[in-house]
PDB file of N, CA and C in Angstrom:
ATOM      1  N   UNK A   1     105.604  96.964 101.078  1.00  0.00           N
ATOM      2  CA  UNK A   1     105.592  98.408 101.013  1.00  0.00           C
ATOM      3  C   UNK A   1     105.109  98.838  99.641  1.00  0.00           C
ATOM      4  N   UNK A   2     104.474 100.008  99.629  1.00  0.00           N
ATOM      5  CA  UNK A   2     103.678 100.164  98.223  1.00  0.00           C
ATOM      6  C   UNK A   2     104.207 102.074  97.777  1.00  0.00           C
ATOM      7  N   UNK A   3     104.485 101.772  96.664  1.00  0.00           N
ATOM      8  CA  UNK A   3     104.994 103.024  96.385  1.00  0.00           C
ATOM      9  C   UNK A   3     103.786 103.623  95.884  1.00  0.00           C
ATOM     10  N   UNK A   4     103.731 105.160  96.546  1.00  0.00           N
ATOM     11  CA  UNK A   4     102.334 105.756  96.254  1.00  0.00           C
ATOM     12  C   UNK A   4     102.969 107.448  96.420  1.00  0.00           C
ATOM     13  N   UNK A   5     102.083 108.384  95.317  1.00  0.00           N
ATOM     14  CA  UNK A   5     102.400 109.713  94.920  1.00  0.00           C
ATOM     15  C   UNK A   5     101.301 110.314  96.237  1.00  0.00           C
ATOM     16  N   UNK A   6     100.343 109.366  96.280  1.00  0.00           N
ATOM     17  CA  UNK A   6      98.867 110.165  96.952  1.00  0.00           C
ATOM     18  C   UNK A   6      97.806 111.025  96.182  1.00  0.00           C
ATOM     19  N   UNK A   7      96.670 110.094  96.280  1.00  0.00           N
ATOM     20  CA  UNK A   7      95.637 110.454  95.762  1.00  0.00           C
ATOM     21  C   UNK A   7      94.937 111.929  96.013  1.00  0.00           C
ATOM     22  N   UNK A   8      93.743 112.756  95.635  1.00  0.00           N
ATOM     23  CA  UNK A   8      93.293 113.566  96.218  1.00  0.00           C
ATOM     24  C   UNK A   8      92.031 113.415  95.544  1.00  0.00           C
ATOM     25  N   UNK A   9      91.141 114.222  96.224  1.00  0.00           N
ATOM     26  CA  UNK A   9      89.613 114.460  95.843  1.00  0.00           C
ATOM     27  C   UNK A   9      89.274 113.936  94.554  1.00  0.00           C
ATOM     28  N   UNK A  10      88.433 113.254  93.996  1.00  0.00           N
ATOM     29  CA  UNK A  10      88.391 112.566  92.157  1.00  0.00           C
ATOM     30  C   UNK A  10      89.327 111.674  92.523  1.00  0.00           C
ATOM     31  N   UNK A  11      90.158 111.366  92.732  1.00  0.00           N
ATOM     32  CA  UNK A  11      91.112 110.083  92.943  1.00  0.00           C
ATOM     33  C   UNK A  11      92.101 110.890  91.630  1.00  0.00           C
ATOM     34  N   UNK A  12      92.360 112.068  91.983  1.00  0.00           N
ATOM     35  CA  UNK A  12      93.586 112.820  90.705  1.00  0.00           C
ATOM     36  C   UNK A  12      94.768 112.831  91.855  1.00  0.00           C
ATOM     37  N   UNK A  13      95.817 112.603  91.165  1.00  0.00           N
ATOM     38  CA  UNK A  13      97.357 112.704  91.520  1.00  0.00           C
ATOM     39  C   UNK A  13      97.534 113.815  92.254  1.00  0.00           C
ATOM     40  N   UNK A  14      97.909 114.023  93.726  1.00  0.00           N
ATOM     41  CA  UNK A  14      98.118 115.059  94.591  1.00  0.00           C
ATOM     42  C   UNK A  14      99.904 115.143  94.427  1.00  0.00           C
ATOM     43  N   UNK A  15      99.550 116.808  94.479  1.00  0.00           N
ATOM     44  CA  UNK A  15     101.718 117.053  93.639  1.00  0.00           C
ATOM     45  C   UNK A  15     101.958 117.789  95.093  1.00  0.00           C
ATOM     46  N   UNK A  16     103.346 117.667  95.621  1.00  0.00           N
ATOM     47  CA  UNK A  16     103.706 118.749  96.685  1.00  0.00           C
ATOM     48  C   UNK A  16     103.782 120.182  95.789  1.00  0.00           C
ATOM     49  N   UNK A  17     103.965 120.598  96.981  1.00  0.00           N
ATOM     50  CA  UNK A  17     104.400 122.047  96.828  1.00  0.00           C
ATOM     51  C   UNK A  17     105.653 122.201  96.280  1.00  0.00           C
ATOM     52  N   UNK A  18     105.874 122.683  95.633  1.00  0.00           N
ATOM     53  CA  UNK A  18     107.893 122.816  94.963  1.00  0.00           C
ATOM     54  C   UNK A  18     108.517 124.132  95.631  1.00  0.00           C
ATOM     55  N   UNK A  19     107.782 124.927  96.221  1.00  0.00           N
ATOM     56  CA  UNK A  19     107.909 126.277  97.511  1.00  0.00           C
ATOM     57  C   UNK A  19     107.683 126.101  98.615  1.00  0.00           C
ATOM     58  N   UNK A  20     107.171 125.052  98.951  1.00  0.00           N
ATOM     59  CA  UNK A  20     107.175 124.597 100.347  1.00  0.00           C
ATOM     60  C   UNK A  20     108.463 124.906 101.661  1.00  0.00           C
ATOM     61  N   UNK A  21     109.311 124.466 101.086  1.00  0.00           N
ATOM     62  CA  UNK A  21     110.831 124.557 101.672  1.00  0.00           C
ATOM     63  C   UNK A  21     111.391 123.394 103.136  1.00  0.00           C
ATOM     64  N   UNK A  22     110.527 121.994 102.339  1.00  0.00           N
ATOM     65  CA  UNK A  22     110.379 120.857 103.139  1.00  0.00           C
ATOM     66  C   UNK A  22     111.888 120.686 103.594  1.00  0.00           C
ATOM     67  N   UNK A  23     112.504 120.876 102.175  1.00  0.00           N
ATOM     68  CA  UNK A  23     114.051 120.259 102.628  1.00  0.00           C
ATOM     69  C   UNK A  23     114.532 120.907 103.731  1.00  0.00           C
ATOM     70  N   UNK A  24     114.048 121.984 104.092  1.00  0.00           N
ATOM     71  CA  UNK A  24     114.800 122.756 105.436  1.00  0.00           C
ATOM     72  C   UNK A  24     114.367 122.347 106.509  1.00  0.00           C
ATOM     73  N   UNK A  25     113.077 121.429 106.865  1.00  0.00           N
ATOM     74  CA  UNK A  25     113.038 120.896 107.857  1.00  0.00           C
ATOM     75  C   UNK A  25     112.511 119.696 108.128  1.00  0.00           C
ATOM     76  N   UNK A  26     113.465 118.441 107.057  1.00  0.00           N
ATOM     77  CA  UNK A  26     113.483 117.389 106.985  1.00  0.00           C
ATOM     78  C   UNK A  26     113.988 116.647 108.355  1.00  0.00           C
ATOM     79  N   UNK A  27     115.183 117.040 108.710  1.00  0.00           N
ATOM     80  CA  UNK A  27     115.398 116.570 109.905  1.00  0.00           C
ATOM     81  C   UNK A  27     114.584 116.631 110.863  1.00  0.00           C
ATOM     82  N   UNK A  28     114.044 117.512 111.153  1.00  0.00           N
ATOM     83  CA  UNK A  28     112.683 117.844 112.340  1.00  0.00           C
ATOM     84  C   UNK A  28     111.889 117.390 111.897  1.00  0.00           C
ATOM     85  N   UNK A  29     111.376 117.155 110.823  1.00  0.00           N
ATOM     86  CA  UNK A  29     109.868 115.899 110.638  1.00  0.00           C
ATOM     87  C   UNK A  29     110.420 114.533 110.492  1.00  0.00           C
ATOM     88  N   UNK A  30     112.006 114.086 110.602  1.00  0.00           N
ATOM     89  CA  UNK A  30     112.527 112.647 110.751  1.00  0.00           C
ATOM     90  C   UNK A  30     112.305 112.514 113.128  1.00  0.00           C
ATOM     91  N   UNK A  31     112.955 113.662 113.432  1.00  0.00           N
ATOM     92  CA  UNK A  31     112.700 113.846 114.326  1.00  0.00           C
ATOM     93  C   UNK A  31     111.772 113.474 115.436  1.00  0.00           C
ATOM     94  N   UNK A  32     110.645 114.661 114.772  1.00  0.00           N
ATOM     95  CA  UNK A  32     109.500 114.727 115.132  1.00  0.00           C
ATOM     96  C   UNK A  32     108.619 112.814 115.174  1.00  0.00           C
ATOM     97  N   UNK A  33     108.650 112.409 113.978  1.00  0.00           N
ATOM     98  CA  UNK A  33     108.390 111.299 113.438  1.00  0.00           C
ATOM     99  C   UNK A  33     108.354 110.071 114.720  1.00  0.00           C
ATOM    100  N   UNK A  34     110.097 109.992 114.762  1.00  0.00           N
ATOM    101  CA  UNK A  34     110.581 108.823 115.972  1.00  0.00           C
ATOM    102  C   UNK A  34     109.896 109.355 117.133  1.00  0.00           C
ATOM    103  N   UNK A  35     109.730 110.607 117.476  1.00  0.00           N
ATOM    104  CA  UNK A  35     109.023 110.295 118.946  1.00  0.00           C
ATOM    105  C   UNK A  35     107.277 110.048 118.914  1.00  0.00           C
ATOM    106  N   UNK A  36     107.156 109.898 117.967  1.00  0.00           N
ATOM    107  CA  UNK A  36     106.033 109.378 117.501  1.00  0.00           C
ATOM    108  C   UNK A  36     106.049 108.015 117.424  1.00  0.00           C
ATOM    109  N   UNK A  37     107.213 107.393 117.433  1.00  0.00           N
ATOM    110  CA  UNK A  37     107.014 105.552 117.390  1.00  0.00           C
ATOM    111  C   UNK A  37     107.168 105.285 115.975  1.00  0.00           C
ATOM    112  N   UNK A  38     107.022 106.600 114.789  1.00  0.00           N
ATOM    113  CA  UNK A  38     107.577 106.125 113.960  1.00  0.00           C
ATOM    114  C   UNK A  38     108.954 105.895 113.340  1.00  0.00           C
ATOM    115  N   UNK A  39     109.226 104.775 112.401  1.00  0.00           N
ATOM    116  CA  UNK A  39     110.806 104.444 112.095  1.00  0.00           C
ATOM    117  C   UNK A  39     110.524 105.316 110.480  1.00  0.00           C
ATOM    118  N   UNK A  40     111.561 106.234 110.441  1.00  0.00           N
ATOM    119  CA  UNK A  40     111.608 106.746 109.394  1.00  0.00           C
ATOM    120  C   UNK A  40     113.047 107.154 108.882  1.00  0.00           C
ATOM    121  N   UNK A  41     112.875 107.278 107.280  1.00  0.00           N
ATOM    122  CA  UNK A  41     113.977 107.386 106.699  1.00  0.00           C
ATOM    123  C   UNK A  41     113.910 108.670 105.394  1.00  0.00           C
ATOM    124  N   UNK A  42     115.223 108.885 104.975  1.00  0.00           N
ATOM    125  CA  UNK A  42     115.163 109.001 103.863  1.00  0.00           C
ATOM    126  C   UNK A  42     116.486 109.395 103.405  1.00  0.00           C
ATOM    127  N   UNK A  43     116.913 108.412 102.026  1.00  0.00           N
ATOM    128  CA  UNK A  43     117.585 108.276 101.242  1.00  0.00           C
ATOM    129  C   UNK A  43     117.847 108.963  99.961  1.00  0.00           C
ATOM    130  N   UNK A  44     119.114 109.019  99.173  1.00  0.00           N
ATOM    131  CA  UNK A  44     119.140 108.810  97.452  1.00  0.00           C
ATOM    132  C   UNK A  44     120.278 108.008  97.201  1.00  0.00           C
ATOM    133  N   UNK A  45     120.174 107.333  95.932  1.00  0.00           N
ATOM    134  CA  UNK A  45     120.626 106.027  95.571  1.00  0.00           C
ATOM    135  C   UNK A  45     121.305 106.556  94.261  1.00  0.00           C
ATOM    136  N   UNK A  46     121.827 106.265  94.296  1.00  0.00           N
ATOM    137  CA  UNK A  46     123.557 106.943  93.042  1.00  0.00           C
ATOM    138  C   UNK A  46     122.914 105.966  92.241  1.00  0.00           C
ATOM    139  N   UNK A  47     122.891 104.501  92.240  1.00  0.00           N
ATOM    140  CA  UNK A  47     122.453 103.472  91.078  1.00  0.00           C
ATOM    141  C   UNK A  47     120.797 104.092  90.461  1.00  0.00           C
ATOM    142  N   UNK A  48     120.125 104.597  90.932  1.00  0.00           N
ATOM    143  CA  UNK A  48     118.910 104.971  90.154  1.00  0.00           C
ATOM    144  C   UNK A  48     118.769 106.190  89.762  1.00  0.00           C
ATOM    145  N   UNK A  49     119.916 107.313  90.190  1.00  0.00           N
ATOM    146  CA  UNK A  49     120.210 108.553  89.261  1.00  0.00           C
ATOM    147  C   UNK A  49     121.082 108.190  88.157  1.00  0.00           C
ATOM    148  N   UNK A  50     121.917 106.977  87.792  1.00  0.00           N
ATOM    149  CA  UNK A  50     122.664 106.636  86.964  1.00  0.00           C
ATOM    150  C   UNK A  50     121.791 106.221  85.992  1.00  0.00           C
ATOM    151  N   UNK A  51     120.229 105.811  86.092  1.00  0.00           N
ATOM    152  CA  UNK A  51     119.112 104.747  85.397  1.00  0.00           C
ATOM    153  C   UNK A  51     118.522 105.993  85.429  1.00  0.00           C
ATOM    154  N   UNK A  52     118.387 107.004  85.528  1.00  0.00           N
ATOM    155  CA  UNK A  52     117.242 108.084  85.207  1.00  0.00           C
ATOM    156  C   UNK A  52     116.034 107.617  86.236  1.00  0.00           C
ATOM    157  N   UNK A  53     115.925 106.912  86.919  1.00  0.00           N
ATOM    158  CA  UNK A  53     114.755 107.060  87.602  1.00  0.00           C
ATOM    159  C   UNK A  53     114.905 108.102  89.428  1.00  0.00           C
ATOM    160  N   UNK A  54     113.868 108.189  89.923  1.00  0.00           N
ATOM    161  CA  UNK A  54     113.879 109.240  91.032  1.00  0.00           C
ATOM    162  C   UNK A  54     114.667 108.381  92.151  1.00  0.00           C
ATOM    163  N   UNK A  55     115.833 109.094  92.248  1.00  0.00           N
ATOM    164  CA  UNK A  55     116.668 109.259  93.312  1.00  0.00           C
ATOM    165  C   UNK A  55     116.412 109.424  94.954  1.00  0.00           C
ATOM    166  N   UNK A  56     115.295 109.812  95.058  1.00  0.00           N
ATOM    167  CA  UNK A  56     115.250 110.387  96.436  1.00  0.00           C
ATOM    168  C   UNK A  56     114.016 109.177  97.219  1.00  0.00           C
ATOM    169  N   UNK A  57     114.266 108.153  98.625  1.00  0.00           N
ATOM    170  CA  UNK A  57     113.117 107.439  98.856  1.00  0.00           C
ATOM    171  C   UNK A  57     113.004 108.115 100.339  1.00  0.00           C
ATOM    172  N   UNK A  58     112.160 107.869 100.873  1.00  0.00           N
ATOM    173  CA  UNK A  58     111.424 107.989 101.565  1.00  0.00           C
ATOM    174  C   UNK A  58     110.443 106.608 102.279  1.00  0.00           C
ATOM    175  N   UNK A  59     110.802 105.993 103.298  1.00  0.00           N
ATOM    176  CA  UNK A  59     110.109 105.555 104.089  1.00  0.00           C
ATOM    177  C   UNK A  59     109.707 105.269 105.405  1.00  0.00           C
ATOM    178  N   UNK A  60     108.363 104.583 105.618  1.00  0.00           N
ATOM    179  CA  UNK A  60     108.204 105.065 107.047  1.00  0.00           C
ATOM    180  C   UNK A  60     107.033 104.090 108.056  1.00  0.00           C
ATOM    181  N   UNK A  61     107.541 103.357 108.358  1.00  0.00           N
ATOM    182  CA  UNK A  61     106.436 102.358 109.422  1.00  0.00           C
ATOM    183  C   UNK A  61     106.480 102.190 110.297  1.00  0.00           C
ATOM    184  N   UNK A  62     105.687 101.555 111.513  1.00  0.00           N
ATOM    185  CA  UNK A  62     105.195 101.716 112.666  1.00  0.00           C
ATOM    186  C   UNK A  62     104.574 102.514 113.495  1.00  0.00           C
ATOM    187  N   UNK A  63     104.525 102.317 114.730  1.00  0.00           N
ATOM    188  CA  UNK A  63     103.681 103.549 115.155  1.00  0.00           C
ATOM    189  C   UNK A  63     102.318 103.293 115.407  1.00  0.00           C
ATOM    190  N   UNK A  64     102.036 104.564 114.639  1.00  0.00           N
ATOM    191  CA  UNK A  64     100.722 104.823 114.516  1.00  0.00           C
ATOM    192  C   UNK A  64     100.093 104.309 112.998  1.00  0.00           C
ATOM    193  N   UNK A  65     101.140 104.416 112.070  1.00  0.00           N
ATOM    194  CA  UNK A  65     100.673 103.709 110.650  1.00  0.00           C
ATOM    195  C   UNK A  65     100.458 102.198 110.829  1.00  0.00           C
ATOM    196  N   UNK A  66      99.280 101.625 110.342  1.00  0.00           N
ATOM    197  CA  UNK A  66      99.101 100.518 110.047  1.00  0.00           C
ATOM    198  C   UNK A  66      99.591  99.725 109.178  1.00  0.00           C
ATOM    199  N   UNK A  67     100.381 100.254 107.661  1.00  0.00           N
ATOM    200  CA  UNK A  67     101.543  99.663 106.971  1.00  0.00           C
ATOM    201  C   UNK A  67     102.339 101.080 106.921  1.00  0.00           C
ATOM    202  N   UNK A  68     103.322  99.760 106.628  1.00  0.00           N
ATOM    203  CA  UNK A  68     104.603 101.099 105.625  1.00  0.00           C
ATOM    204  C   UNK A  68     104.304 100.986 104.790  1.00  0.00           C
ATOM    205  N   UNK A  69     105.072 102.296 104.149  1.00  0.00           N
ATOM    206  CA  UNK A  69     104.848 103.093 102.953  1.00  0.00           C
ATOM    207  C   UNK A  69     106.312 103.797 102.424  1.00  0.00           C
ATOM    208  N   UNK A  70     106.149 103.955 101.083  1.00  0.00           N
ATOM    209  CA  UNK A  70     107.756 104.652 100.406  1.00  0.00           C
ATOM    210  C   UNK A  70     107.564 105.417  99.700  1.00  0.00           C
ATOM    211  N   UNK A  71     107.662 106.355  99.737  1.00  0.00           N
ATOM    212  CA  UNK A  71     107.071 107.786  98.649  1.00  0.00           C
ATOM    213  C   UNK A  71     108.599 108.012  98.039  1.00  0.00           C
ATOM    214  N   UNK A  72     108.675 108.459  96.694  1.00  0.00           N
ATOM    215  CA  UNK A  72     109.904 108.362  95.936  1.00  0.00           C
ATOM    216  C   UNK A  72     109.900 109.693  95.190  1.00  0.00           C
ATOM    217  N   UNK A  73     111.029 110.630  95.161  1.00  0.00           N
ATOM    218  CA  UNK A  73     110.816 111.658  94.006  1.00  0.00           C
ATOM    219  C   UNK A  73     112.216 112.140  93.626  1.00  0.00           C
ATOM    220  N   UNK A  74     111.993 112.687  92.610  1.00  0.00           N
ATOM    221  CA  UNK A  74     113.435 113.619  91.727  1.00  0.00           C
ATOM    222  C   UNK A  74     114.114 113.962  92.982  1.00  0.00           C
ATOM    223  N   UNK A  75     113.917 114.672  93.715  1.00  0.00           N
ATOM    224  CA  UNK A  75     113.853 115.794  94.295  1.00  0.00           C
ATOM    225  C   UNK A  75     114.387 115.250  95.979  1.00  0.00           C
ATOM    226  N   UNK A  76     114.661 115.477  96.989  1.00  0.00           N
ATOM    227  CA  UNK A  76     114.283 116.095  98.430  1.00  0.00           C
ATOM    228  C   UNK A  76     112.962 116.414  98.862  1.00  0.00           C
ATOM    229  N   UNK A  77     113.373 117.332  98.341  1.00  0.00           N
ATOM    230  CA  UNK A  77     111.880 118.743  98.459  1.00  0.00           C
ATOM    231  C   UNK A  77     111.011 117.893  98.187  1.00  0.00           C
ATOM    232  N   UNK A  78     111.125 117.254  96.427  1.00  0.00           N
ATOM    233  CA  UNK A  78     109.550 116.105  96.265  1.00  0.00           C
ATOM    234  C   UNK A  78     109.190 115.299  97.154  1.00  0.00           C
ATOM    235  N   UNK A  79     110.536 114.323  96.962  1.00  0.00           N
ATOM    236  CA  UNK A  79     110.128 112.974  98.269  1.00  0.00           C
ATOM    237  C   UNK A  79     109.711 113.710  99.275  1.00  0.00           C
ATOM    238  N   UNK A  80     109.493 114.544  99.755  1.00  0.00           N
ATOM    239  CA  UNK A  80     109.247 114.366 101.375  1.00  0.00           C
ATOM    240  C   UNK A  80     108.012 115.385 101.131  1.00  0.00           C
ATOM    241  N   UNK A  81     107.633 115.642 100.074  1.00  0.00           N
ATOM    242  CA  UNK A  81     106.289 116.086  99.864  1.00  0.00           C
ATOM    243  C   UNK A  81     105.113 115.420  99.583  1.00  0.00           C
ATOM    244  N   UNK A  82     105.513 114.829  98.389  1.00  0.00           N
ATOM    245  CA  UNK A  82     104.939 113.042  98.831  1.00  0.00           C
ATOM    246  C   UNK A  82     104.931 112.692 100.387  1.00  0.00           C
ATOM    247  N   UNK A  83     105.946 112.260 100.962  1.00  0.00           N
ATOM    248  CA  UNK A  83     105.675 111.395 102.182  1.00  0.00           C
ATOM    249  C   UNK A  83     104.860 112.022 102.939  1.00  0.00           C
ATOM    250  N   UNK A  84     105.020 113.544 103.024  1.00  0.00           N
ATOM    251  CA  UNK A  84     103.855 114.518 103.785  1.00  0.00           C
ATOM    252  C   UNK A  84     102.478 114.381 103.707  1.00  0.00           C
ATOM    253  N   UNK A  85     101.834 114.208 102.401  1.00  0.00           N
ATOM    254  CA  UNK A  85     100.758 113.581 101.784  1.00  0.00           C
ATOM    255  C   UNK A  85     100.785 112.449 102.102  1.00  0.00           C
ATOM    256  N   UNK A  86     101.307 111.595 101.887  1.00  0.00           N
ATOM    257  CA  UNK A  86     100.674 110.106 102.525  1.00  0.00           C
ATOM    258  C   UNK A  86     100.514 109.860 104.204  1.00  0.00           C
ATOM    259  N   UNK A  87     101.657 110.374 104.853  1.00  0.00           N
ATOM    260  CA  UNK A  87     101.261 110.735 106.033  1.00  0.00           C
ATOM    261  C   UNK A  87      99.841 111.089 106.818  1.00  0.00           C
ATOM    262  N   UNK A  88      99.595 112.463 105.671  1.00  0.00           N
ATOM    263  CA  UNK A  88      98.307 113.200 106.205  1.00  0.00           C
ATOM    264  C   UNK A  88      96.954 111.885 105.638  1.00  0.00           C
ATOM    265  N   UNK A  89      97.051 111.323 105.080  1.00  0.00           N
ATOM    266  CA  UNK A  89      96.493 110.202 104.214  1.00  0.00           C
ATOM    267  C   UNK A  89      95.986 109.010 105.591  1.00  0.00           C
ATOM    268  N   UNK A  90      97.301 108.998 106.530  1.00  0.00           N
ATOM    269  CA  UNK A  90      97.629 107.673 107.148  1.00  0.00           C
ATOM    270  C   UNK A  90      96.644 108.840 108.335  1.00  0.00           C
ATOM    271  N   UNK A  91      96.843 109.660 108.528  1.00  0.00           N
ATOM    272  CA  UNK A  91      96.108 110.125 109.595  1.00  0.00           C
ATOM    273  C   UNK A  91      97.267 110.724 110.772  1.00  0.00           C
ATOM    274  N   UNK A  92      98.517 110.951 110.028  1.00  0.00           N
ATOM    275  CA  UNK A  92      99.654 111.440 110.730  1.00  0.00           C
ATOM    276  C   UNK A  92      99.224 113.020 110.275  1.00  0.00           C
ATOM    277  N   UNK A  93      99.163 114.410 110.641  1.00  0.00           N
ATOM    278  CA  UNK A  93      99.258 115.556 110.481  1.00  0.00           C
ATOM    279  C   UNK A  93     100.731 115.905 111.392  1.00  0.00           C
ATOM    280  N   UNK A  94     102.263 116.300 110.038  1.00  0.00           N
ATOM    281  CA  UNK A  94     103.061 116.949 110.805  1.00  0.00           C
ATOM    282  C   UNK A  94     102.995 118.040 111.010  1.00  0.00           C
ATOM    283  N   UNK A  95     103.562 118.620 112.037  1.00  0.00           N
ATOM    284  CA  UNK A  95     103.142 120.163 112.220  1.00  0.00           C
ATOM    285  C   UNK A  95     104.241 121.134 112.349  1.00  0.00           C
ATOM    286  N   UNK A  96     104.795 120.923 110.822  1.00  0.00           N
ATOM    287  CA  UNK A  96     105.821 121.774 109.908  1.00  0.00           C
ATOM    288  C   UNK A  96     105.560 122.279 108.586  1.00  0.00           C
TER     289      UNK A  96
END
């Protein structure tokens, strides 16, 4: 599994939205996801907010993705803005 932010156009660092308001419908794109065949998750880990690093993972394989993938952020809202982007990347478009 390869931890990735997601590239964009120039190969520059693609950022979510921080207004988006992903976290409100995280469950429905975990949802949505499984009846898609994909296995998806997402976590935060008390031991890596204790280490200062990003708390929040995100991952997600099978399906229709050809590998898994783990998008990681501060945040909720981040991680799963990331994972949204790599998604759209993998050729998944959610439609939330």
């Amino acid at each position: 599994m390869s931890v990735s932010r997601g590239r964009g156009p120039k190969n520059r660092w693609v950022k979510p939205d921080p207004d988006s308001g992903v976290e409100d419908v995280t469950l429905l794109i975990l949802e949505w996801l499984g009846e898609q065949g994909v296995n998806a998750m997402i976590r935060v880990d008390a031991e890596r907010v204790r280490d200062g690093r990003p708390p929040w993972t995100f991952t997600a394989g099978g399906g229709p993705l050809a590998e898994p993938f783990r998008a990681d952020g501060a945040s909720a809202g981040e991680c799963m803005g990331y994972a949204l982007i790599r998604l759209r990347e993998a050729g998944i478009v959610v439609p939330f």
